[in-house]
PDB file of N, CA and C in Angstrom:
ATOM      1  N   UNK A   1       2.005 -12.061   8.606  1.00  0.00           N
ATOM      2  CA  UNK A   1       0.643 -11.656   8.874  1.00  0.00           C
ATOM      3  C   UNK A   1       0.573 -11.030  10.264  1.00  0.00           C
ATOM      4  N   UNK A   2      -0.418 -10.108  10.547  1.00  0.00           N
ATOM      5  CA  UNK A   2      -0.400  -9.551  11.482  1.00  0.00           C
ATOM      6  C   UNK A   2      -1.202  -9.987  12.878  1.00  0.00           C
ATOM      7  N   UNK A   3      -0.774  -9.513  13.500  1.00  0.00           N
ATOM      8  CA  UNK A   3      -1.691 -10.910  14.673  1.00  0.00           C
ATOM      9  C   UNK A   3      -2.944  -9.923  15.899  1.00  0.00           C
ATOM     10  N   UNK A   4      -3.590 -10.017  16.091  1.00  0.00           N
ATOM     11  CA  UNK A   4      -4.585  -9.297  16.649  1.00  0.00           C
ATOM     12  C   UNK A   4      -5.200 -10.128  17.944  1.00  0.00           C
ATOM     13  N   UNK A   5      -5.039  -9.266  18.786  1.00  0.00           N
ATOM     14  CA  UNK A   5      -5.410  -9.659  20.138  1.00  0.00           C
ATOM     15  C   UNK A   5      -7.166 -10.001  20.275  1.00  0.00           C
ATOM     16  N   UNK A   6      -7.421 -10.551  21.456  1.00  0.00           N
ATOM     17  CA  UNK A   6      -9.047 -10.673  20.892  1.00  0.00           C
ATOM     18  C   UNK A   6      -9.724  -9.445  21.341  1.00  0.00           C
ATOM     19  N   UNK A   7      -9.022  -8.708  22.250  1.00  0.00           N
ATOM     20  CA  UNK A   7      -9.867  -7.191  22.485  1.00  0.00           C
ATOM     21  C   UNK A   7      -9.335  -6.015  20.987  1.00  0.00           C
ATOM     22  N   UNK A   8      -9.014  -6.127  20.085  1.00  0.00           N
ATOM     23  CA  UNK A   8      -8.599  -5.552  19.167  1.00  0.00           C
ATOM     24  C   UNK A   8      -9.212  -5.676  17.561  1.00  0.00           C
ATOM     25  N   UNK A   9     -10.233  -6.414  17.743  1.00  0.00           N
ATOM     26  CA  UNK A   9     -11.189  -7.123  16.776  1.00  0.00           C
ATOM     27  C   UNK A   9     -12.516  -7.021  17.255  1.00  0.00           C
ATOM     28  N   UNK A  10     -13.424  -6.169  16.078  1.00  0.00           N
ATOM     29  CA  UNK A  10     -14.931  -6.158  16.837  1.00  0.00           C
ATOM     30  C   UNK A  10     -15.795  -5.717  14.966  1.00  0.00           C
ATOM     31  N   UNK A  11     -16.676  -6.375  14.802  1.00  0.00           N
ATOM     32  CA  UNK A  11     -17.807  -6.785  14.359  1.00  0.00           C
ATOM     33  C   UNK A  11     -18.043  -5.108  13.635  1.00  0.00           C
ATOM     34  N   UNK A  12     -18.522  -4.986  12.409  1.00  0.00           N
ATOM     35  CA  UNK A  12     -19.027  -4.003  11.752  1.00  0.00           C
ATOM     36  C   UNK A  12     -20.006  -3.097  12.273  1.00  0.00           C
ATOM     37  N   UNK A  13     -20.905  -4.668  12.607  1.00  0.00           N
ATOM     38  CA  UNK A  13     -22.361  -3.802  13.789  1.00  0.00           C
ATOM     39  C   UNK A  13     -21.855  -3.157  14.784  1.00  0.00           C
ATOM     40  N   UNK A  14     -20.911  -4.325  15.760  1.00  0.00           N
ATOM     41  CA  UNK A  14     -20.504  -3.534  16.851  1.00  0.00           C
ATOM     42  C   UNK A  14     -19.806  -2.059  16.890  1.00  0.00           C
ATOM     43  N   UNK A  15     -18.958  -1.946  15.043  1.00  0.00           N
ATOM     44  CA  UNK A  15     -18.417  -0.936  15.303  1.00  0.00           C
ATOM     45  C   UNK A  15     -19.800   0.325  15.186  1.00  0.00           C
ATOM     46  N   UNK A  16     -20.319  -0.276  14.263  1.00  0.00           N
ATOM     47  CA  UNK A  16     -21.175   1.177  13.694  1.00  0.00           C
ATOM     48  C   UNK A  16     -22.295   1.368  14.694  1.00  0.00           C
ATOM     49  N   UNK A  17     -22.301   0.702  15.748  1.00  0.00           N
ATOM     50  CA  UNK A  17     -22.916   1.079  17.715  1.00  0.00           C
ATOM     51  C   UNK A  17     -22.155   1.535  18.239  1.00  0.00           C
ATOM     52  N   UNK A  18     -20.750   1.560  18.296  1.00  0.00           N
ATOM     53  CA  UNK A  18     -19.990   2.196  18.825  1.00  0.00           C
ATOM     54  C   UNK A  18     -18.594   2.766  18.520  1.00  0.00           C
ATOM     55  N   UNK A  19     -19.006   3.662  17.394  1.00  0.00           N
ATOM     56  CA  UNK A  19     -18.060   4.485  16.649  1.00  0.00           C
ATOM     57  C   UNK A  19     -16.830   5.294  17.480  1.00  0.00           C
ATOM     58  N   UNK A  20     -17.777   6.421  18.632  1.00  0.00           N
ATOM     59  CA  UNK A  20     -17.486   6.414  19.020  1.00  0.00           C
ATOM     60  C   UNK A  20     -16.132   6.316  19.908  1.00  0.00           C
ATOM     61  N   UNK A  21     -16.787   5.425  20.532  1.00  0.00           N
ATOM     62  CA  UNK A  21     -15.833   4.762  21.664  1.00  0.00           C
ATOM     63  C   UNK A  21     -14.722   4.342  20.972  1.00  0.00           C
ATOM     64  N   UNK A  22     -14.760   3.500  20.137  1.00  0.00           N
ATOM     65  CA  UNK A  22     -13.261   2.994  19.220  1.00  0.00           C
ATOM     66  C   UNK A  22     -12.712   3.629  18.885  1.00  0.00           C
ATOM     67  N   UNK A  23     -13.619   4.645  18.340  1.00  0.00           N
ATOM     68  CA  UNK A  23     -12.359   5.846  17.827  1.00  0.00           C
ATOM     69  C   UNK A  23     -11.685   6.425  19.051  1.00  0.00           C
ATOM     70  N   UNK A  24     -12.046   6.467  19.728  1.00  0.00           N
ATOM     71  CA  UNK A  24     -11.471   7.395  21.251  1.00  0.00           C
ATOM     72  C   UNK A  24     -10.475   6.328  21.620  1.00  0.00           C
ATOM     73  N   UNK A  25     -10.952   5.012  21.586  1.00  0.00           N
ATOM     74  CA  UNK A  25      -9.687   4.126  21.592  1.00  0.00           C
ATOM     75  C   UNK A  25      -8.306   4.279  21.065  1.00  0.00           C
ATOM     76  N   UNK A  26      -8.741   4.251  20.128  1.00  0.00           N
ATOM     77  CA  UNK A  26      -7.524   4.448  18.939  1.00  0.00           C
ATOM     78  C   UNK A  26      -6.852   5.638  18.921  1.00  0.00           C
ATOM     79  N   UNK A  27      -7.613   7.231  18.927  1.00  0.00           N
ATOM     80  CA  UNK A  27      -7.075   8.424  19.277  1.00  0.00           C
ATOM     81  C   UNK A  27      -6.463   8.117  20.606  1.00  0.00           C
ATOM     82  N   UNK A  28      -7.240   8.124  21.623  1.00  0.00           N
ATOM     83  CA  UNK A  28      -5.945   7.725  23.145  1.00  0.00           C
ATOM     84  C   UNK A  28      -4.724   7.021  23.199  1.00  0.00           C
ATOM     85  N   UNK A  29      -4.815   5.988  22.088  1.00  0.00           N
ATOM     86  CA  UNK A  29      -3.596   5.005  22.312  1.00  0.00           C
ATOM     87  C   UNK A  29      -3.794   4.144  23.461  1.00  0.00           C
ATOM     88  N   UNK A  30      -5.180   3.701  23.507  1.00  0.00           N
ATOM     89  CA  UNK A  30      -5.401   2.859  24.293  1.00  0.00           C
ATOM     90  C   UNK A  30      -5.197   1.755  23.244  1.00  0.00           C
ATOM     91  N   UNK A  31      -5.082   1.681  22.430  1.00  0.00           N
ATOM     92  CA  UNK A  31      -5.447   0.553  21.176  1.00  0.00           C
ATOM     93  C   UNK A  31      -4.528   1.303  20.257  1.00  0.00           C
ATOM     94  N   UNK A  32      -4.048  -0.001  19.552  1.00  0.00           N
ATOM     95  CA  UNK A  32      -3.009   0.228  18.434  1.00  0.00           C
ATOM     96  C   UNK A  32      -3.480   0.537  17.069  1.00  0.00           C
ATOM     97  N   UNK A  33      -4.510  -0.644  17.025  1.00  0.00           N
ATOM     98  CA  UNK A  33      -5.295  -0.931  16.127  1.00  0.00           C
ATOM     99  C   UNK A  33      -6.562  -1.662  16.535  1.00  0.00           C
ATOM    100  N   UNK A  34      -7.754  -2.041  15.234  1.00  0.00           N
ATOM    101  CA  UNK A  34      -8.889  -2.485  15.712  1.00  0.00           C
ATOM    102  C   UNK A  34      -9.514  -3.068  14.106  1.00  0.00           C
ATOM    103  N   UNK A  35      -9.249  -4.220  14.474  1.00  0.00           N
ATOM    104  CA  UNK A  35      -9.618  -4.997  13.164  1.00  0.00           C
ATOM    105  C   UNK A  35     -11.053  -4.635  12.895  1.00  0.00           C
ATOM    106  N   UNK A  36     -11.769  -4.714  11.898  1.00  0.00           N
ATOM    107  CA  UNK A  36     -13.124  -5.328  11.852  1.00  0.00           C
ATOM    108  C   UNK A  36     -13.513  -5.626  10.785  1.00  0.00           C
ATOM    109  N   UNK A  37     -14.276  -6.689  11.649  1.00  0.00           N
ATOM    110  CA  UNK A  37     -14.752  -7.756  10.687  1.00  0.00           C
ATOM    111  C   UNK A  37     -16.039  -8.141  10.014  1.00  0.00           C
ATOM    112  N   UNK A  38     -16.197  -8.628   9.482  1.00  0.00           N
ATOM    113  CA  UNK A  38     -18.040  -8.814   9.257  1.00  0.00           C
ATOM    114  C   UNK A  38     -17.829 -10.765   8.151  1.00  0.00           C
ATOM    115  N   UNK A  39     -18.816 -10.885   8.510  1.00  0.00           N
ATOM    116  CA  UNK A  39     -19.160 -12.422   8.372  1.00  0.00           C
ATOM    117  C   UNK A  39     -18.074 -13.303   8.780  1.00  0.00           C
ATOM    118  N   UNK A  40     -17.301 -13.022   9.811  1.00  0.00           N
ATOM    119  CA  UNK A  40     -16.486 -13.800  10.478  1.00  0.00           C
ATOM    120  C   UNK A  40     -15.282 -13.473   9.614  1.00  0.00           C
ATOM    121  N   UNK A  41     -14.821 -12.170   8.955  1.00  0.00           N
ATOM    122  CA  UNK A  41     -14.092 -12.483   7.978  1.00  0.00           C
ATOM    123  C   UNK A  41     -13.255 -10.910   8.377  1.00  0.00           C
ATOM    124  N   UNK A  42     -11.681 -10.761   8.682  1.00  0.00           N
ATOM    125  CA  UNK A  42     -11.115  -9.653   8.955  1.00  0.00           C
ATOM    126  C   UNK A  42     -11.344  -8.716   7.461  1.00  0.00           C
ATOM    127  N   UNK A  43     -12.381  -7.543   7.383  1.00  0.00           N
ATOM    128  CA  UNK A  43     -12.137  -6.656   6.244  1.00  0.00           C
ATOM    129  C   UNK A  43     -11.820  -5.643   6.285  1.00  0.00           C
ATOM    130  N   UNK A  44     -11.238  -4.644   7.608  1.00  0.00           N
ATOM    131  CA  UNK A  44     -10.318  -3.698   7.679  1.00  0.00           C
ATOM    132  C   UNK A  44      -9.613  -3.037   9.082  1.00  0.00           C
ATOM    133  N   UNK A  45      -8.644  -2.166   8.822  1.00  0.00           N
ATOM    134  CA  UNK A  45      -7.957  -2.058   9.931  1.00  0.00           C
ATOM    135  C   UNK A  45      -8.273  -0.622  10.228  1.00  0.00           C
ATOM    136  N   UNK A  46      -8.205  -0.284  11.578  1.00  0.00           N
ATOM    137  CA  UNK A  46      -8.199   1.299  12.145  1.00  0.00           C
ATOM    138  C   UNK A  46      -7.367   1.595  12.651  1.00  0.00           C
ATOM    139  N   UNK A  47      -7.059   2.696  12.203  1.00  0.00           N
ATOM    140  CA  UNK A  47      -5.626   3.366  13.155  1.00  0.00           C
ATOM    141  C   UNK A  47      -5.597   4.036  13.187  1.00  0.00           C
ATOM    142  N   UNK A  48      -4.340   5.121  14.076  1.00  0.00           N
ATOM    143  CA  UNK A  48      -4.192   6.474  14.184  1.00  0.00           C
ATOM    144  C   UNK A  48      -3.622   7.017  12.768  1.00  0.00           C
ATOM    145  N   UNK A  49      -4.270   8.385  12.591  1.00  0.00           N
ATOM    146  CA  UNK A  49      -3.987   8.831  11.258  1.00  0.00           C
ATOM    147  C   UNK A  49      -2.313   9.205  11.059  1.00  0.00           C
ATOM    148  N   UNK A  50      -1.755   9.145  12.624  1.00  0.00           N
ATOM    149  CA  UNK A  50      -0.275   9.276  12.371  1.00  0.00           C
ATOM    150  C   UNK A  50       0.403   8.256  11.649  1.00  0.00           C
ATOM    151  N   UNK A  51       0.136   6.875  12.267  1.00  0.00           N
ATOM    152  CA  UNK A  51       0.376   5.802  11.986  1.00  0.00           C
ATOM    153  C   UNK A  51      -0.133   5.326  10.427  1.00  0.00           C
ATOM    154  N   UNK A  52      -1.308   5.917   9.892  1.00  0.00           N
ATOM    155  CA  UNK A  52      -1.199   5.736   8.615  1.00  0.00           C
ATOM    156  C   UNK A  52      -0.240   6.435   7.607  1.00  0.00           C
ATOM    157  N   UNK A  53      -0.060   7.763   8.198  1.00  0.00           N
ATOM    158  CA  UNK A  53       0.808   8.889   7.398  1.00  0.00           C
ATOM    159  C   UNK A  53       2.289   8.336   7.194  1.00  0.00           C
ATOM    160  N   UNK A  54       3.030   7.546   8.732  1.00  0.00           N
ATOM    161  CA  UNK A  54       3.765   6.924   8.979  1.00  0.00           C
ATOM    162  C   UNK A  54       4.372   5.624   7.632  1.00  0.00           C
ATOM    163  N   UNK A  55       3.136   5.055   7.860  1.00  0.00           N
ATOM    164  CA  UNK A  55       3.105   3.721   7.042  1.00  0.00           C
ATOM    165  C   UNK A  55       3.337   4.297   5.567  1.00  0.00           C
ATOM    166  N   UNK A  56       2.532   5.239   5.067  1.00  0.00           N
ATOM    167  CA  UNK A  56       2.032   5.728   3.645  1.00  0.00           C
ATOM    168  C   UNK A  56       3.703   6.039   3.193  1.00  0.00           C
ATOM    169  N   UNK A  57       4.418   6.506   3.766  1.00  0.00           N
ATOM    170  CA  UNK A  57       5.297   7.256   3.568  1.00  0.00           C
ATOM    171  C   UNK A  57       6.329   6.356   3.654  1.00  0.00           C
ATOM    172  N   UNK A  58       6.523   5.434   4.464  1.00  0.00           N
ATOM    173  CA  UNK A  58       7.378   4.254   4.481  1.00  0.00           C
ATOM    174  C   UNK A  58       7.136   3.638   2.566  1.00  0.00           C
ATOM    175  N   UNK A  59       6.250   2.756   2.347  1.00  0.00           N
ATOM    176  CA  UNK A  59       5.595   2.221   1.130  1.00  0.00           C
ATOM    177  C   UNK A  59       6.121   3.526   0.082  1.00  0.00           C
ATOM    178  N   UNK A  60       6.052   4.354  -0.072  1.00  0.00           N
ATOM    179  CA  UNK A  60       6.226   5.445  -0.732  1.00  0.00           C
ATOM    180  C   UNK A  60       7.845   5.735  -1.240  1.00  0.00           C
ATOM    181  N   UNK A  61       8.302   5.684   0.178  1.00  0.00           N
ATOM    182  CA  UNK A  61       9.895   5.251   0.294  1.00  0.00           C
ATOM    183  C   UNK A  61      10.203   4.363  -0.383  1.00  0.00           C
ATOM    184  N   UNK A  62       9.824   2.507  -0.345  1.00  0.00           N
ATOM    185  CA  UNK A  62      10.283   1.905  -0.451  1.00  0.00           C
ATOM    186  C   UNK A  62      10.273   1.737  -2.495  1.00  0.00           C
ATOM    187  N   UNK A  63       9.001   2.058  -2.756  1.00  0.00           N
ATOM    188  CA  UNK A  63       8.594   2.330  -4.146  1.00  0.00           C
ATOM    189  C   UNK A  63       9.437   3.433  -4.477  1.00  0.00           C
ATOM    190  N   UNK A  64      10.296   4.406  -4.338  1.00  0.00           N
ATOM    191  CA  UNK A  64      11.413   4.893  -4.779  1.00  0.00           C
ATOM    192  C   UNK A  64      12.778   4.125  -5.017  1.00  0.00           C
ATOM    193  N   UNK A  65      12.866   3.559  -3.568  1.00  0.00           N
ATOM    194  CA  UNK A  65      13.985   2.670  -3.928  1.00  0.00           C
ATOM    195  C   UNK A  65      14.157   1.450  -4.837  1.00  0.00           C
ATOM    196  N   UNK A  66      12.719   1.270  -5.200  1.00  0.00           N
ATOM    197  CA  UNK A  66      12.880   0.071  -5.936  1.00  0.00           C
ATOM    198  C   UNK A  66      13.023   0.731  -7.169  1.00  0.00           C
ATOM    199  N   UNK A  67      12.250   1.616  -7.516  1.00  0.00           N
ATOM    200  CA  UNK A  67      12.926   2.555  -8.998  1.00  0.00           C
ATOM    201  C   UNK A  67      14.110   3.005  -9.096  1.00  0.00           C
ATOM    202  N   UNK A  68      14.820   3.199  -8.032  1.00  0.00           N
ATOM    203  CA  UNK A  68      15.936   3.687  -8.105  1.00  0.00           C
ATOM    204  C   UNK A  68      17.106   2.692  -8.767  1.00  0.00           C
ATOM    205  N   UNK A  69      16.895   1.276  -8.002  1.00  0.00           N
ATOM    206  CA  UNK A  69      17.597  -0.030  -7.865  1.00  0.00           C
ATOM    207  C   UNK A  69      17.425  -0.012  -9.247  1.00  0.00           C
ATOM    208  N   UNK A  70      16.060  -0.308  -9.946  1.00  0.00           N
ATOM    209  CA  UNK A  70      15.823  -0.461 -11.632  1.00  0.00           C
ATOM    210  C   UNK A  70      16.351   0.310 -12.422  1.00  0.00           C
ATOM    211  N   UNK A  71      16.984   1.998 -11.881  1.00  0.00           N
ATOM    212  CA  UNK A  71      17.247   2.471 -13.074  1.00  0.00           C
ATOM    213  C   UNK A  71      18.666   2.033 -13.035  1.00  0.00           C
ATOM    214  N   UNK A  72      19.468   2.209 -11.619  1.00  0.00           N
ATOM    215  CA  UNK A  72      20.689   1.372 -11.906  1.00  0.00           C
ATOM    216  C   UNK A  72      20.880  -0.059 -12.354  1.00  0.00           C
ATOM    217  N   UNK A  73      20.366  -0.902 -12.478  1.00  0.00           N
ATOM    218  CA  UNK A  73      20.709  -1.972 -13.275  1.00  0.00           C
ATOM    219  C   UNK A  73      19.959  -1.730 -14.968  1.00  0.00           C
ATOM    220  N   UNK A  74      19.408  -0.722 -15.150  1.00  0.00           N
ATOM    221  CA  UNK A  74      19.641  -0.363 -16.826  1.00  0.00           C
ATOM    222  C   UNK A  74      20.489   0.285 -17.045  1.00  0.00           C
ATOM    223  N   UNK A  75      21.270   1.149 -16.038  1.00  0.00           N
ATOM    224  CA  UNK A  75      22.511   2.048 -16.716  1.00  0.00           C
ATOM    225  C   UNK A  75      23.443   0.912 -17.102  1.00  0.00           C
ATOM    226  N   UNK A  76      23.466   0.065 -16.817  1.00  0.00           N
ATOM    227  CA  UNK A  76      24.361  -1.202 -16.730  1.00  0.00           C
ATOM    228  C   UNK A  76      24.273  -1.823 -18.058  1.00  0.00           C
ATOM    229  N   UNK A  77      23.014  -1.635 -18.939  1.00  0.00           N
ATOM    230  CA  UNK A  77      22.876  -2.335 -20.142  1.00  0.00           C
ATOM    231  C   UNK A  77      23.681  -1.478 -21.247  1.00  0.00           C
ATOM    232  N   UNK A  78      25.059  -2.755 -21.795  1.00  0.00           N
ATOM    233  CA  UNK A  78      25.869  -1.990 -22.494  1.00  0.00           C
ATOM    234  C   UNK A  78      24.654  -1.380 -23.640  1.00  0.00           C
ATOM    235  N   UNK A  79      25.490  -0.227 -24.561  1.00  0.00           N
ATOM    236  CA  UNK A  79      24.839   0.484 -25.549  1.00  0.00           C
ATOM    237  C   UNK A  79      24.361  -0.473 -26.612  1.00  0.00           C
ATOM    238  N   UNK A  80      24.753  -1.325 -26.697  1.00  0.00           N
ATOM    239  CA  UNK A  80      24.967  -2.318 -27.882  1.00  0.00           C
ATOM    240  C   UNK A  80      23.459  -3.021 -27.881  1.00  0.00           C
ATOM    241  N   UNK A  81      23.069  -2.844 -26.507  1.00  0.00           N
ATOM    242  CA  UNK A  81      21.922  -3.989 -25.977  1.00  0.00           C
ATOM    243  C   UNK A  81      20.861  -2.648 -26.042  1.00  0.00           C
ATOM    244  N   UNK A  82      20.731  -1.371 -26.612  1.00  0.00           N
ATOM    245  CA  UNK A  82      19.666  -0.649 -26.954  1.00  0.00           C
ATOM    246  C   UNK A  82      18.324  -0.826 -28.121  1.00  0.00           C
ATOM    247  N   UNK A  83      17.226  -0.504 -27.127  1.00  0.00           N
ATOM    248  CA  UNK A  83      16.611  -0.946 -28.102  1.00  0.00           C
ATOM    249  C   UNK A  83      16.251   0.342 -28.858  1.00  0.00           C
ATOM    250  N   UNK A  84      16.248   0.750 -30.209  1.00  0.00           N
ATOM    251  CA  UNK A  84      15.272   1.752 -31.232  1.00  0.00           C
ATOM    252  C   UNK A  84      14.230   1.943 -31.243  1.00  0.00           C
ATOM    253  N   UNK A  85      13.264   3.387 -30.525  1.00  0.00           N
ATOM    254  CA  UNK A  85      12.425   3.113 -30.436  1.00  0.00           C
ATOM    255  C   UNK A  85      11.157   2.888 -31.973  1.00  0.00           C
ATOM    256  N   UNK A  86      11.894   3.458 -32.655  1.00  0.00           N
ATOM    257  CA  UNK A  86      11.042   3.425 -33.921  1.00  0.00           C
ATOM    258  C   UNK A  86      11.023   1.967 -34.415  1.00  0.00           C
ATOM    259  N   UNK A  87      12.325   1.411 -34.229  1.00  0.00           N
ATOM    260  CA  UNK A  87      12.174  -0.149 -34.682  1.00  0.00           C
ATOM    261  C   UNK A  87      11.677  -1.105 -33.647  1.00  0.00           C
ATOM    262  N   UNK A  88      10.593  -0.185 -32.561  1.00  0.00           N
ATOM    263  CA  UNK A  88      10.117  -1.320 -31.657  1.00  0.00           C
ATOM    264  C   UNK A  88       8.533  -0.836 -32.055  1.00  0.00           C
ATOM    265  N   UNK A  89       8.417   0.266 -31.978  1.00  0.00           N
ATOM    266  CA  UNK A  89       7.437   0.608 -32.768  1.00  0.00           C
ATOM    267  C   UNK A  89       6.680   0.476 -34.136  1.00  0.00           C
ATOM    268  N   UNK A  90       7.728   0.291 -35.007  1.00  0.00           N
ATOM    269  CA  UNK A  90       7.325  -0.757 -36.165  1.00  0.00           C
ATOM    270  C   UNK A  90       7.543  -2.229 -36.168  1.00  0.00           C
ATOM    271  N   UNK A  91       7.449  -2.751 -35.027  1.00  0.00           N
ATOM    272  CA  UNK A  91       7.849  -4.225 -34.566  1.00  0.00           C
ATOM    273  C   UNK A  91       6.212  -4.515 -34.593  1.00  0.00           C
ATOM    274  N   UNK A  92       5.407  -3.695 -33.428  1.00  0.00           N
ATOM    275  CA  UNK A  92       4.430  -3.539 -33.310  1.00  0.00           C
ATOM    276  C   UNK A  92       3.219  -3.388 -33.852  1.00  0.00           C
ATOM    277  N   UNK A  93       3.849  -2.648 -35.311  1.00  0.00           N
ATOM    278  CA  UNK A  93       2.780  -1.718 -35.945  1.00  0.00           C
ATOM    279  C   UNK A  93       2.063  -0.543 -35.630  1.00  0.00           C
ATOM    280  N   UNK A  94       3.064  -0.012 -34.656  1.00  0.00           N
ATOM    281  CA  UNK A  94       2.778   1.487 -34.362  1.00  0.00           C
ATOM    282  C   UNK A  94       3.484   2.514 -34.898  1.00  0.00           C
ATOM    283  N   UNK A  95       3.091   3.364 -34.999  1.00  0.00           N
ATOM    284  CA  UNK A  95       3.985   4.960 -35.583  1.00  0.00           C
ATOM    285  C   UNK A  95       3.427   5.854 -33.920  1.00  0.00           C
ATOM    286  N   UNK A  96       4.299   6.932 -34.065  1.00  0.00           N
ATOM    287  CA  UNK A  96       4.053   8.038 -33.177  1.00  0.00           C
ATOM    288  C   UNK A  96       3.165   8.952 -34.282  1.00  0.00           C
ATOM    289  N   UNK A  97       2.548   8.449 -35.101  1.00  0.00           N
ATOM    290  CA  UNK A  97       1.744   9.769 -36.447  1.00  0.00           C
ATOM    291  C   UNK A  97       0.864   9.183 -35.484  1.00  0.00           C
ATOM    292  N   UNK A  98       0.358   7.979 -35.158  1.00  0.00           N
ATOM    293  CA  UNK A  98      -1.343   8.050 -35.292  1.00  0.00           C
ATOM    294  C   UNK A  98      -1.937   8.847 -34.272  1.00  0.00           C
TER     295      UNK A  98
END
């Protein structure tokens, strides 16, 4: 979990009084990030749009590699262990007609 300083956390109201300023925070790199919260409760994070592009693209990465990892451990399934798709499809009670 991520840990947030107490100048790095500010209130919905407070933000939407001072839009602003936080944002200039956050664009300067005076601030990393800036939680906010409402009913005492953390419901989102602000950041630089680099740092999201950053992140997006990491996650993006990592969701390749995990497909990647999956298709190599099916190349791995001898032939023998194939399934038919028509006989999974009439397993079902589906056709490709309907």
């Amino acid at each position: 979990m991520v840990a947030y300083r107490r100048d790095e956390i500010i209130s919905a109201t407070d933000l939407a009084r001072n839009v602003s300023a936080t944002l200039s925070s956050i664009v300067n790199n005076v601030k990393e990030k800036v939680a906010i919260s409402k009913n005492n409760k953390l419901e989102a994070v602000l950041i630089d749009i680099e740092e999201y592009e950053r992140l997006k693209n990491a996650y993006e990465l990592m969701e390749h590699i995990e497909i990647a990892k999956i298709v190599e451990e099916r190349r791995k399934t001898p032939k023998e262990q194939y399934l038919d798709g028509d006989e999974v499809l009439k397993s079902l009670g589906l056709s490709l007609d309907d």
